[in-house]
Structures are given as structure tokens and as C-alpha cells.
Protein backbone atom coordinates (compact mmCIF):
# COMPACT_ATOMS: atom_id res chain seq x y z
CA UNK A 1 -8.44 -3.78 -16.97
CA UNK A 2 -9.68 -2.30 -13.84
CA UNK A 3 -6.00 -2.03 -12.10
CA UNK A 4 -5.18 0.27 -15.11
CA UNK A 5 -8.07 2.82 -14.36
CA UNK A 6 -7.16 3.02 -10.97
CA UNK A 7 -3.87 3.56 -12.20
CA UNK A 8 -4.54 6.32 -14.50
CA UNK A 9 -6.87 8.04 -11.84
CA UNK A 10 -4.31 8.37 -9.67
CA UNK A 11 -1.13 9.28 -12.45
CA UNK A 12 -3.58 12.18 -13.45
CA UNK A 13 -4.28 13.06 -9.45
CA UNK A 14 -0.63 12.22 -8.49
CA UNK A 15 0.64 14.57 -11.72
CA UNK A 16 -1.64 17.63 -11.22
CA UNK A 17 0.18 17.90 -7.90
CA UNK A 18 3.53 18.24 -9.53
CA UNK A 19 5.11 21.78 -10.85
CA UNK A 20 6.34 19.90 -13.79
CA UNK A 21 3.36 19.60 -15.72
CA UNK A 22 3.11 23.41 -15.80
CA UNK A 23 5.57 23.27 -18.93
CA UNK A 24 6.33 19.15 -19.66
CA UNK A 25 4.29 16.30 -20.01
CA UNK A 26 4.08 14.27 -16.96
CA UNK A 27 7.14 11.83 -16.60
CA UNK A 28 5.78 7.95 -15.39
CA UNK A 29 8.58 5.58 -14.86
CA UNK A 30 8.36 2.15 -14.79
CA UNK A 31 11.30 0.18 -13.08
CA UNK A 32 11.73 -3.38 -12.95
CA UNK A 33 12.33 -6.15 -16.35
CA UNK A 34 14.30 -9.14 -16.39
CA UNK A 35 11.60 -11.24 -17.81
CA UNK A 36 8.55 -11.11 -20.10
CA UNK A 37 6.02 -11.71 -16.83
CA UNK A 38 7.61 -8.22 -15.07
CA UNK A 39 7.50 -6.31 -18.59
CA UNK A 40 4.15 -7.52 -20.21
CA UNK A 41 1.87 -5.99 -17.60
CA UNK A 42 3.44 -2.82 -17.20
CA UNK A 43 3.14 -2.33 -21.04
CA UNK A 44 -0.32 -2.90 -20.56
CA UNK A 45 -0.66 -0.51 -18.43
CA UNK A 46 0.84 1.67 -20.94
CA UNK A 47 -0.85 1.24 -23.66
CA UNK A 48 -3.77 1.51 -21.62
CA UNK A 49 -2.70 5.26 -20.63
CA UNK A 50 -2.02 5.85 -24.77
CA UNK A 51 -5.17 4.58 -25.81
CA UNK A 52 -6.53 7.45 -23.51
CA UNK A 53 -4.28 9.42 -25.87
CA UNK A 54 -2.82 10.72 -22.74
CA UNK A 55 0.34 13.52 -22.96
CA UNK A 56 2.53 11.21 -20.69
CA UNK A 57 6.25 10.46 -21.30
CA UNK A 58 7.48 6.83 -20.05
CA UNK A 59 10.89 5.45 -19.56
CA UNK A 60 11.32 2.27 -18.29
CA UNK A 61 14.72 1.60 -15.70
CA UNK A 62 15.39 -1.41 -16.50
CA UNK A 63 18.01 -4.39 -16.16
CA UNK A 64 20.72 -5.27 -18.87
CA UNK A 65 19.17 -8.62 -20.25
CA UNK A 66 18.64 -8.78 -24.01
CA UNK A 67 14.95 -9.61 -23.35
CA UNK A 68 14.75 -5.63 -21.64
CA UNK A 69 16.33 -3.98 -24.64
CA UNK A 70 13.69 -6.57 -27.78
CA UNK A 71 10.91 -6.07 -25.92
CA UNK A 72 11.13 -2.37 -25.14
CA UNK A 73 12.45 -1.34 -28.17
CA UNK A 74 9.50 -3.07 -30.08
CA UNK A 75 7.24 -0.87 -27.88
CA UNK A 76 9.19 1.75 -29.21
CA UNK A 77 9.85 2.64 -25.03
CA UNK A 78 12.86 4.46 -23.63
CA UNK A 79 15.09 1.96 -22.11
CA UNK A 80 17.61 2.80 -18.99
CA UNK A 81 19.66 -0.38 -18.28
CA UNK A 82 20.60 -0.19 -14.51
CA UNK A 83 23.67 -2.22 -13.16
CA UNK A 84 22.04 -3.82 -10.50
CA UNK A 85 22.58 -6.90 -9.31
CA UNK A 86 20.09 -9.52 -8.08
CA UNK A 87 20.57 -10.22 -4.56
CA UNK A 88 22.23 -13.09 -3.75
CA UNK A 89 22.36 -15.69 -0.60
CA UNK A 90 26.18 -15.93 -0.77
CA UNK A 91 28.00 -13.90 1.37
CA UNK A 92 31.01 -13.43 -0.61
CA UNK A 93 28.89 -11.83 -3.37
CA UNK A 94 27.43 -8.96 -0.83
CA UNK A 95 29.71 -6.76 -1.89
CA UNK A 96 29.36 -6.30 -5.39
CA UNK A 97 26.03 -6.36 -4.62
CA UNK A 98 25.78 -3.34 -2.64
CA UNK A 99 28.42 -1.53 -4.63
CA UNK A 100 26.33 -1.76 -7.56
CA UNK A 101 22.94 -0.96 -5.13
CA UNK A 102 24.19 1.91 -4.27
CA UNK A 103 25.29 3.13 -7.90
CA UNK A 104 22.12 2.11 -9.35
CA UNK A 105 20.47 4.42 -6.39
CA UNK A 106 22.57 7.23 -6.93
CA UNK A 107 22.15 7.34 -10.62
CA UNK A 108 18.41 7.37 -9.82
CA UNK A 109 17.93 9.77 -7.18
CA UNK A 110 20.08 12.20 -10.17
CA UNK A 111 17.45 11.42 -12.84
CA UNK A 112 15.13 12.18 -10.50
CA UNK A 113 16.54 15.61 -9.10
CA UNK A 114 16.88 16.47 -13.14
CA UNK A 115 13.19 15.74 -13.70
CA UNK A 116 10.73 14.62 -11.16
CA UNK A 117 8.67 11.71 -12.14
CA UNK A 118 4.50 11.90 -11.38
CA UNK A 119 4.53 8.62 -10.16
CA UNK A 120 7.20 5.70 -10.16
CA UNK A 121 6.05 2.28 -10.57
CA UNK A 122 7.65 -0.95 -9.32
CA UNK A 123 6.92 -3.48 -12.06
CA UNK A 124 8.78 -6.37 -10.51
CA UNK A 125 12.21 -8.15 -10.09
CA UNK A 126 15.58 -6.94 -8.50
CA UNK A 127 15.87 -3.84 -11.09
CA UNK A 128 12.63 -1.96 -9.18
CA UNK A 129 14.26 -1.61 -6.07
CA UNK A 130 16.63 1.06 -6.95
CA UNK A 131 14.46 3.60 -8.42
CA UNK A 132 11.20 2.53 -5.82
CA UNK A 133 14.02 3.58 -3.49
CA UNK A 134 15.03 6.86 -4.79
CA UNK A 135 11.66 8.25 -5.51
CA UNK A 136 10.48 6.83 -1.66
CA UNK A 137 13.65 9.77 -0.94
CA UNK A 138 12.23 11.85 -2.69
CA UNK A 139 8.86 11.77 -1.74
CA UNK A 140 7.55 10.99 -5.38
CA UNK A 141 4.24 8.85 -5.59
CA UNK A 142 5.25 4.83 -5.60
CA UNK A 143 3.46 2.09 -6.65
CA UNK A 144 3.93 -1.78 -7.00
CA UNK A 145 2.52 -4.30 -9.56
CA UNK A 146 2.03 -7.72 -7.93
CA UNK A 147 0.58 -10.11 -10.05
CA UNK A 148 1.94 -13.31 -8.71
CA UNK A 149 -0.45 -14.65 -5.88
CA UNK A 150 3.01 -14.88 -3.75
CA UNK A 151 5.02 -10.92 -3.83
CA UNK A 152 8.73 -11.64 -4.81
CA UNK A 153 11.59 -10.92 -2.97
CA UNK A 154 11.74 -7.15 -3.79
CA UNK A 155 8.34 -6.39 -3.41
CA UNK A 156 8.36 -7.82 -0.19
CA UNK A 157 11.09 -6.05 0.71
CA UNK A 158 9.45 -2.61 -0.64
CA UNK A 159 5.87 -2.71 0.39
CA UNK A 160 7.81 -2.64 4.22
CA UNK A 161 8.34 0.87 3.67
CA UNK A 162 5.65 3.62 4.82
CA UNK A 163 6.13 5.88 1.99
CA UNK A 164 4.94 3.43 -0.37
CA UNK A 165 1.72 4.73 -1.99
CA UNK A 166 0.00 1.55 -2.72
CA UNK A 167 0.48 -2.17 -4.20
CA UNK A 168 -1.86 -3.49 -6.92
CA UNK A 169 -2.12 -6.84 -6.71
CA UNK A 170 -4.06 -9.67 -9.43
CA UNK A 171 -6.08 -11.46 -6.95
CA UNK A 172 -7.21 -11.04 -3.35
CA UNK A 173 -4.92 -13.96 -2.34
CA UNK A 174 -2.00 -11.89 -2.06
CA UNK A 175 -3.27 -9.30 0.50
CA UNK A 176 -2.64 -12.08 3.30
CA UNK A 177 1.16 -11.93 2.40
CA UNK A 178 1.52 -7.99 3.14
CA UNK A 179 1.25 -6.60 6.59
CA UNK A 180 -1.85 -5.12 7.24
CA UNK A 181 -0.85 -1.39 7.31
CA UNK A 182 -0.03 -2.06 3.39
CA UNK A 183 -2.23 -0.41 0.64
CA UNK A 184 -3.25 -3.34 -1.40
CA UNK A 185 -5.44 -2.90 -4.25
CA UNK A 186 -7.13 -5.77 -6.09
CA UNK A 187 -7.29 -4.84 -9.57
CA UNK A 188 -6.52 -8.23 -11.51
CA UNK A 189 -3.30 -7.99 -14.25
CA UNK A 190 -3.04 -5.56 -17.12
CA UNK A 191 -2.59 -7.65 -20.46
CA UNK A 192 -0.75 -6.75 -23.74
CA UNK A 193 -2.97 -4.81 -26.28
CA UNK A 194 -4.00 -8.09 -28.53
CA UNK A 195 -5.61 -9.66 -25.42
CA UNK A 196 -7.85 -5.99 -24.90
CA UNK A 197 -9.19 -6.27 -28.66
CA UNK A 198 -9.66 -10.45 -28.66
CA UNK A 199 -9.05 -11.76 -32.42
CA UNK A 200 -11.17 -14.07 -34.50
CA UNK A 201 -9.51 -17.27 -34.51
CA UNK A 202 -7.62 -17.84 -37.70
CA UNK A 203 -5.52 -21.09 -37.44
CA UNK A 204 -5.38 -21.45 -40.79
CA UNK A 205 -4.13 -17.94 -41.75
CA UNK A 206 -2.06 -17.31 -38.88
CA UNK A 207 -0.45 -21.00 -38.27
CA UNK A 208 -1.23 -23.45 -41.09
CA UNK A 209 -3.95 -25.00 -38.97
CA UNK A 210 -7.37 -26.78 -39.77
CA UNK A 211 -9.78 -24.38 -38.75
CA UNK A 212 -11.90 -27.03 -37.75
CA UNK A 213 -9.75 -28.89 -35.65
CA UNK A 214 -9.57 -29.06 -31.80
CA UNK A 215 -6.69 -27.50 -30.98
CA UNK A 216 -4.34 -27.90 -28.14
CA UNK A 217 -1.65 -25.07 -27.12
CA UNK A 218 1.13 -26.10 -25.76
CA UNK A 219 3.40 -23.30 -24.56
CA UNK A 220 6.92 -22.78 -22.06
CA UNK A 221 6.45 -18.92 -21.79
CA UNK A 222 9.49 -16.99 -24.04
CA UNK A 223 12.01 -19.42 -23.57
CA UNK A 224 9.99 -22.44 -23.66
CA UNK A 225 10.14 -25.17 -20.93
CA UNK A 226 12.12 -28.28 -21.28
CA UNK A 227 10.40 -30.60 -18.83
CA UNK A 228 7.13 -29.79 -20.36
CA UNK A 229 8.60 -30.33 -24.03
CA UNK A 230 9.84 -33.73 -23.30
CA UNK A 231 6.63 -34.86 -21.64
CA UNK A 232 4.79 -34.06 -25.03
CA UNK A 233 7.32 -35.68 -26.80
CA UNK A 234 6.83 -39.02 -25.34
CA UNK A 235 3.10 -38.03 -25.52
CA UNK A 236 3.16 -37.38 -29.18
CA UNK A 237 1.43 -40.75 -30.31
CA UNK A 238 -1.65 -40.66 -27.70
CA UNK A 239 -2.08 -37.17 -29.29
CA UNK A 240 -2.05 -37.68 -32.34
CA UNK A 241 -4.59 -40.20 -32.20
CA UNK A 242 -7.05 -38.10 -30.54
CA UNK A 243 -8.71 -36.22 -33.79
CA UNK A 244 -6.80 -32.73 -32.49
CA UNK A 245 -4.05 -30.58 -33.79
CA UNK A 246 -1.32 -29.18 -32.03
CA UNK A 247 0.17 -26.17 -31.57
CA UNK A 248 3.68 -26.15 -29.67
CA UNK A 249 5.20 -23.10 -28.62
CA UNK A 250 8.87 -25.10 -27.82
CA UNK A 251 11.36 -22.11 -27.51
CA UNK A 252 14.77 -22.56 -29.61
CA UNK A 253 16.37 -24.89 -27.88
CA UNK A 254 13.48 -27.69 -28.50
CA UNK A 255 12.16 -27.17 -31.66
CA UNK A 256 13.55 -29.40 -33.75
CA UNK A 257 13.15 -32.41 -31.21
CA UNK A 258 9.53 -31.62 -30.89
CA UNK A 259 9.17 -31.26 -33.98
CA UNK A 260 10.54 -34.37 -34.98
CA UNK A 261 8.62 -36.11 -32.31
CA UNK A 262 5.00 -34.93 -34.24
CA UNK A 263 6.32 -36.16 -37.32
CA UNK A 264 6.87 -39.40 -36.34
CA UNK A 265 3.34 -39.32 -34.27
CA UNK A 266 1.84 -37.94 -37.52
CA UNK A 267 3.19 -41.14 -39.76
CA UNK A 268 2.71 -43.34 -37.30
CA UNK A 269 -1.15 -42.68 -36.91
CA UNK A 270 -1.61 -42.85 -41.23
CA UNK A 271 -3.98 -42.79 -43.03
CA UNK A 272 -5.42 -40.59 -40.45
CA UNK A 273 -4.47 -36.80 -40.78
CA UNK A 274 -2.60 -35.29 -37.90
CA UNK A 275 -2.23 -31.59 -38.20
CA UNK A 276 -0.08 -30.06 -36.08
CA UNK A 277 2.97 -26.71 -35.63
CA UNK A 278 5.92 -26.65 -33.79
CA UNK A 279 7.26 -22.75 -33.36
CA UNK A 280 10.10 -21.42 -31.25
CA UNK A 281 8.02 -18.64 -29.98
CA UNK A 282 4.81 -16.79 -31.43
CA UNK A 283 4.06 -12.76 -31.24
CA UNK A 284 0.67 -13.78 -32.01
CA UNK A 285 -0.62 -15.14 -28.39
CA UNK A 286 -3.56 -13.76 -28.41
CA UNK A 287 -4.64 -15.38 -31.76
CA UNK A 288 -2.55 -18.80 -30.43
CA UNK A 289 -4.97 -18.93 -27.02
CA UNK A 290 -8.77 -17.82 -28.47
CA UNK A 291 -8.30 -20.69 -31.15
CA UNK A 292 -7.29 -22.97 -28.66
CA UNK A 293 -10.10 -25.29 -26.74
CA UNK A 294 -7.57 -26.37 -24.34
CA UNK A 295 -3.47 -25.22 -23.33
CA UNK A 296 -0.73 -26.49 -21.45
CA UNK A 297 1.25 -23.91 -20.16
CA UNK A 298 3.91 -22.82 -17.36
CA UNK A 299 1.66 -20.66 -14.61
CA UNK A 300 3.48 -16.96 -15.08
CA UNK A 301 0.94 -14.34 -13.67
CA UNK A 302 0.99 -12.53 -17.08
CA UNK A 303 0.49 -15.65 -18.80
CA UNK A 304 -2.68 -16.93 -16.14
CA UNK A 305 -3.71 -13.62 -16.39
CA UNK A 306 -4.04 -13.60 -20.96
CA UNK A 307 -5.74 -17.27 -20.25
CA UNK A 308 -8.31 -15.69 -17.67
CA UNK A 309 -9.31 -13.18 -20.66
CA UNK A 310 -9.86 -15.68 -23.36
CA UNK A 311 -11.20 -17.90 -21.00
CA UNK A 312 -9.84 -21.13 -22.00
CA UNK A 313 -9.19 -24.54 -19.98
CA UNK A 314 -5.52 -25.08 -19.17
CA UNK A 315 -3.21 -27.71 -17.49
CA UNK A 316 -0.60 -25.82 -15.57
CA UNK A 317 3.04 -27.37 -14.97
CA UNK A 318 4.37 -24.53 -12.63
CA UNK A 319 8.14 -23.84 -13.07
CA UNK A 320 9.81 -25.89 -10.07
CA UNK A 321 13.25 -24.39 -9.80
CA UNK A 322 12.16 -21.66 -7.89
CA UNK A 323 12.79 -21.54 -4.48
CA UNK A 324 9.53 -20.18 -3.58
CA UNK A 325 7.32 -21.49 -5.91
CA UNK A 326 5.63 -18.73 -6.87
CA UNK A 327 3.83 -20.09 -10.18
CA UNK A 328 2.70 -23.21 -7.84
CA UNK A 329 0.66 -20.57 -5.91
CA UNK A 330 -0.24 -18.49 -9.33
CA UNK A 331 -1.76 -21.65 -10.41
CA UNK A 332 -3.28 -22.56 -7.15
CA UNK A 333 -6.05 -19.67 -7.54
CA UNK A 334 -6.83 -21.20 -10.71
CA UNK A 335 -7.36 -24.77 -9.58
CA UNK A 336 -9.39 -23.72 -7.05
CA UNK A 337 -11.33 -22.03 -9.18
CA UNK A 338 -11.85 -25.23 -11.16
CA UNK A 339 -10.47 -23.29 -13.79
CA UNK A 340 -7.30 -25.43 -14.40
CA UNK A 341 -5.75 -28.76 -13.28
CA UNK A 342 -2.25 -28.20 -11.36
CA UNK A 343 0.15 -30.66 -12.14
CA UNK A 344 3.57 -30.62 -10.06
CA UNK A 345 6.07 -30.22 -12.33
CA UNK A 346 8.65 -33.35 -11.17
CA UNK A 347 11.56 -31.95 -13.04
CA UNK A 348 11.44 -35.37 -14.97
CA UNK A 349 9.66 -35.55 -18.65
CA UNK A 350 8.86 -39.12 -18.64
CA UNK A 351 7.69 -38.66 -15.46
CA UNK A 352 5.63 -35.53 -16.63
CA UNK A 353 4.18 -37.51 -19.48
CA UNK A 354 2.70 -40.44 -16.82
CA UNK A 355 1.02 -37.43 -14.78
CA UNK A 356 -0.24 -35.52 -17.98
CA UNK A 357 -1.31 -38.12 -20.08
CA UNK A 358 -4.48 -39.37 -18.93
CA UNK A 359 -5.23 -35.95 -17.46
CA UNK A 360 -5.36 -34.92 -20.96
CA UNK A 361 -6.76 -38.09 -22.28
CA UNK A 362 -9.74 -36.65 -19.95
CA UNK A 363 -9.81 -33.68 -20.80
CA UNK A 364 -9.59 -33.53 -24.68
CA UNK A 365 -12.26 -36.02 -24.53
CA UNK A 366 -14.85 -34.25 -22.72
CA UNK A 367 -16.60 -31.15 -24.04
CA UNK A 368 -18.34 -30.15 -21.07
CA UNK A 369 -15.57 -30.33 -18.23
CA UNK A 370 -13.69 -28.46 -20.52
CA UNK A 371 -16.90 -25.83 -20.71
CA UNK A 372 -17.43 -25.81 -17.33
CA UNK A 373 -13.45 -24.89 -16.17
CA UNK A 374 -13.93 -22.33 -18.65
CA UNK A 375 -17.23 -21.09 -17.21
């Protein structure tokens, strides 16, 4: 949690500076959203600044995805959907993109005039670069969070800019992708408020599980991740002869395949017991990863960066559709650490079960690799 002391240091230094605070509370904004890995560690930061019971007021600029609006609104956060559009490599689609730059800027820069910010914070994804922009105009304080190992396109595209007051970034990996002149500060990934207070590990209370079980997590991130769900599917039997239980975080649009896959694993290995939970998604992550002793898992920043806390061993199947594969090089710091295995993700599930399986066969059978990766 380092990165959000450094943060609040410099909010409190950046906000004593400002005539606003004379008569308001200082204003932070956070811009960015789009997915759970740009929202998650801005909310740490956050709660981080409320658990210093901190006057602060926060309002998030955000994009118009439903995932903005759930998540914010459970963090009971002020919400300003921007109309931004990502950028796109088609040229006939320039247009509307800087039309609705441009109006997303200028609806900014009036907020801002209305009430100046303390600090504006870049949390990630196309929706920071409009108010990063405006405040950069108006010479308010500007940060980035960069918790992927590889900046995206719009941080890479901010952190050019002079006026930017600094970048924090999760690991020193990323330094070597910003020019020199940039203000990069190595502060590691703020993580929702669970992962700060670590749970005991309930299985039984919180998911139906045998407490004292091996368990493996298997998780897509929000949405879950197909080629990862159909590799476990055709896994199911190996499994469920192993003595574990699973726990299978599918998203919606897998569940009841993967579920029916462990059922038929679970009849097929009879008389032997073969405990396991197939859920769409799970609030409870924190609880899901300390009573894990091993997890398969996409390789979002936010989501290496809850597994670093607990401490667990993980497999990590990067996302592949990404033109820069940017969880290939999230997971990369962890393989080298010989804290996880890196599997390419082939786009193919059978093909994804022939790589995983006896990597997991390994693994699930041996106490002490799996201690030492999460040494």
C-alpha cells in the first residue's frame, strides 16, 4: 500500500496549495473506468484516503459502460459518464472520435473552472485522457496509475506531456517503457479494502466448501474467460480425481456448462467425494484467493496484484486478443519471479487443456513447489 501513502502525501501537499480548501473540502478526481482492472485500484486508493478519515470529496469521470455505473455506485462514488470514444485505427471513425474528444474536454475544462480539483488522477483507459488533459490546461496537479508492466495506449500518450506531475507504476519493469524525463514512481498496486484486512478462510461458510480440502481457484476476471473455461471442462475428470475441490469463478455465459462438466467429473470418480462450486462471479475475492492453495487466473494487474497479497501460487493464461499483450508482460514479472507458471493462452480450449493439464497435475501434487512460488 505504499503507492497510496505517497499518494496521500502529495493530495494533502498538492491541496494546501489550493484556495479552495479555505472554505470546501479538497476535490480529487479520478478519471478513467471501462473495466474492473482501471476501477479496482483507484478505489483502493480511496478507501485508503477514507480510512485516514480524510475531509476529501471524490468524483470519478468516467465512461458509459454498465460496469462504471455497478461498481461506483456500490462504492457509493459520484459517477460522471463522459462520451468519449476509444480511439480507433480506422480512419473513417476519426471523426467522431475527435468530435466527441473535444466535447468530453470542454465539458471538463468547465467542471474544472467551476471547482478546481487538488489533484486529478489518470486511473487508466481511453476515459482519462480528457480530464488528464484539461487539468494539464489548467495547471492542476496530474497523476497516472500504471499497474500493467506495459502503459496502455493513453498513458503512453499522457506521460509525453511535461506538465504531468508523476506516474505510479506496480513494478520497476515499467520505468523502461517511459522516456527518461518521466516521473515514475514504484509504489506496487492499491487493492480493494478486503485484500488490506486478509479474511480467515471460510470455504465452508462462504462457498459450501470442505474446509479441509485443497482447493483450486479458477477465475476469468468479471466476465469470466471462455478459453480458460473450456480447458477445465475437458480437464474436469483429471481433477476430480486429484483429492481437491474446486472453485470456478465462470462468468454468466459459462456457468451452466462448467457446471455440468463437474457434475459429470464428480459421478464419474464415485464413491470418491468430489467437492466442488461453479459461480458466475464472487464479491468475496479476497475470501475466494486466501482459501485457495493454488489459482488459475487471467493476468489483470489488479488481479496479479490481490494474488501478490495473499501470496498464493497461480497459473496465468494471459488474455490473447489484445494487440499488445499487456497481461503476457503482467504475468511475465511473475514468472520470473518463480511466482507463477505463464501459459500462452492459444485461443483454443482443448488445446489449453493439453498445456494446463500436466502443469497442474505438477503442481497440485507437490506441496513444496507450490510453497516455494509462494515464498
Amino acid at each position: 500500500m505504499h503507492i497510496c501513502v505517497s499518494f496521500i502525501n502529495m493530495v494533502l501537499a498538492g491541496a494546501t496549495g489550493t484556495q479552495q480548501v479555505m472554505t470546501q473540502n479538497p476535490w480529487i478526481v479520478f478519471a478513467g473506468g471501462g473495466t474492473g482492472g482501471h476501477l479496482f485500484p483507484a478505489l483502493g486508493v480511496v478507501e485508503a484516503l477514507r480510512g485516514r478519515s480524510l475531509p476529501v470529496d471524490v468524483t470519478f469521470f468516467c465512461t458509459t459502460r454498465p460496469i462504471d455505473g455497478e461498481v461506483l455506485g456500490r462504492a457509493g462514488l459520484e459517477a460522471v459518464p463522459q462520451s468519449v470514444l476509444p480511439f480507433t485505427s480506422k480512419p473513417w471513425r476519426w471523426p467522431a472520435f475527435l468530435r466527441q474528444w473535444r466535447r468530453s474536454v470542454t465539458s471538463c475544462h468547465r467542471a474544472f473552472t467551476a471547482r478546481r480539483p487538488a489533484v486529478v488522477v489518470g486511473a487508466g483507459g481511453y476515459a482519462s485522457g480528457p480530464p488528464v488533459h484539461a487539468a494539464m490546461k489548467l495547471g492542476i496537479p496530474t497523476y497516472l496509475l500504471n499497474p500493467d508492466a506495459l502503459p496502455g495506449r493513453a498513458n503512453r500518450w499522457l506521460a509525453r506531456r511535461k506538465d504531468l506531475s508523476g506516474i505510479f507504476a506496480q513494478w520497476p519493469v515499467t520505468k523502461k517503457h517511459f522516456s527518461s524525463s518521466a516521473r515514475v514512481i514504484v509504489a506496487g498496486c492499491p487493492v480493494r479494502p478486503a485484500f488490506r484486512a486478509l479474511p480467515d478462510a471460510h470455504l465452508d461458510r462462504h462457498f459450501g466448501l470442505v474446509p479441509e480440502r485443497k482447493t483450486l481457484l479458477i477465475t476469468g476476471a468479471s466476465q469470466g474467460a471462455r478459453t480458460i473455461n473450456e480447458a477445465l471442462i475437458d480437464l474436469a475428470d483429471q481433477i476430480a480425481r486429484t483429492g481437491w475441490q474446486v472453485l470456478h469463478l465462470s462468468g454468466t455465459a459459462d456457468r451452466d456448462r462448467v457446471e455440468q462438466a463437474y457434475a459429470r467429473a464428480a459421478e464419474n470418480c464415485r464413491p470418491t467425494h468430489f467437492p466442488y462450486r461453479v459461480l458466475a462471479f464472487s464479491d468475496l475475492m479476497a475470501e475466494a484467493m486466501v482459501g485457495a492453495d493454488l489459482i488459475v487466473s487471467r493476468a489483470g494487474a489488479s488481479s496479479l496484484a490481490e494474488i501478490q497479497v495473499v501470496g498464493k501460487p497461480s497459473v496465468l493464461l494471459p488474455y490473447p486478443f489484445h494487440r499488445d499483450k499487456h497481461q503476457w508482460h503482467n504475468a511475465a514479472v511473475l514468472s520470473e519471479a518463480g511466482a507463477a507458471v505463464l501459459i500462452d493462452d492459444t485461443r483454443d480450449g482443448r488445446r489449453n487443456a493439453e498445456l494446463l493439464g500436466p502443469i497442474l497435475a505438477d503442481l497440485m501434487g507437490d506441496d513444496n513447489k507450490r510453497d516455494g512460488m509462494s515464498a
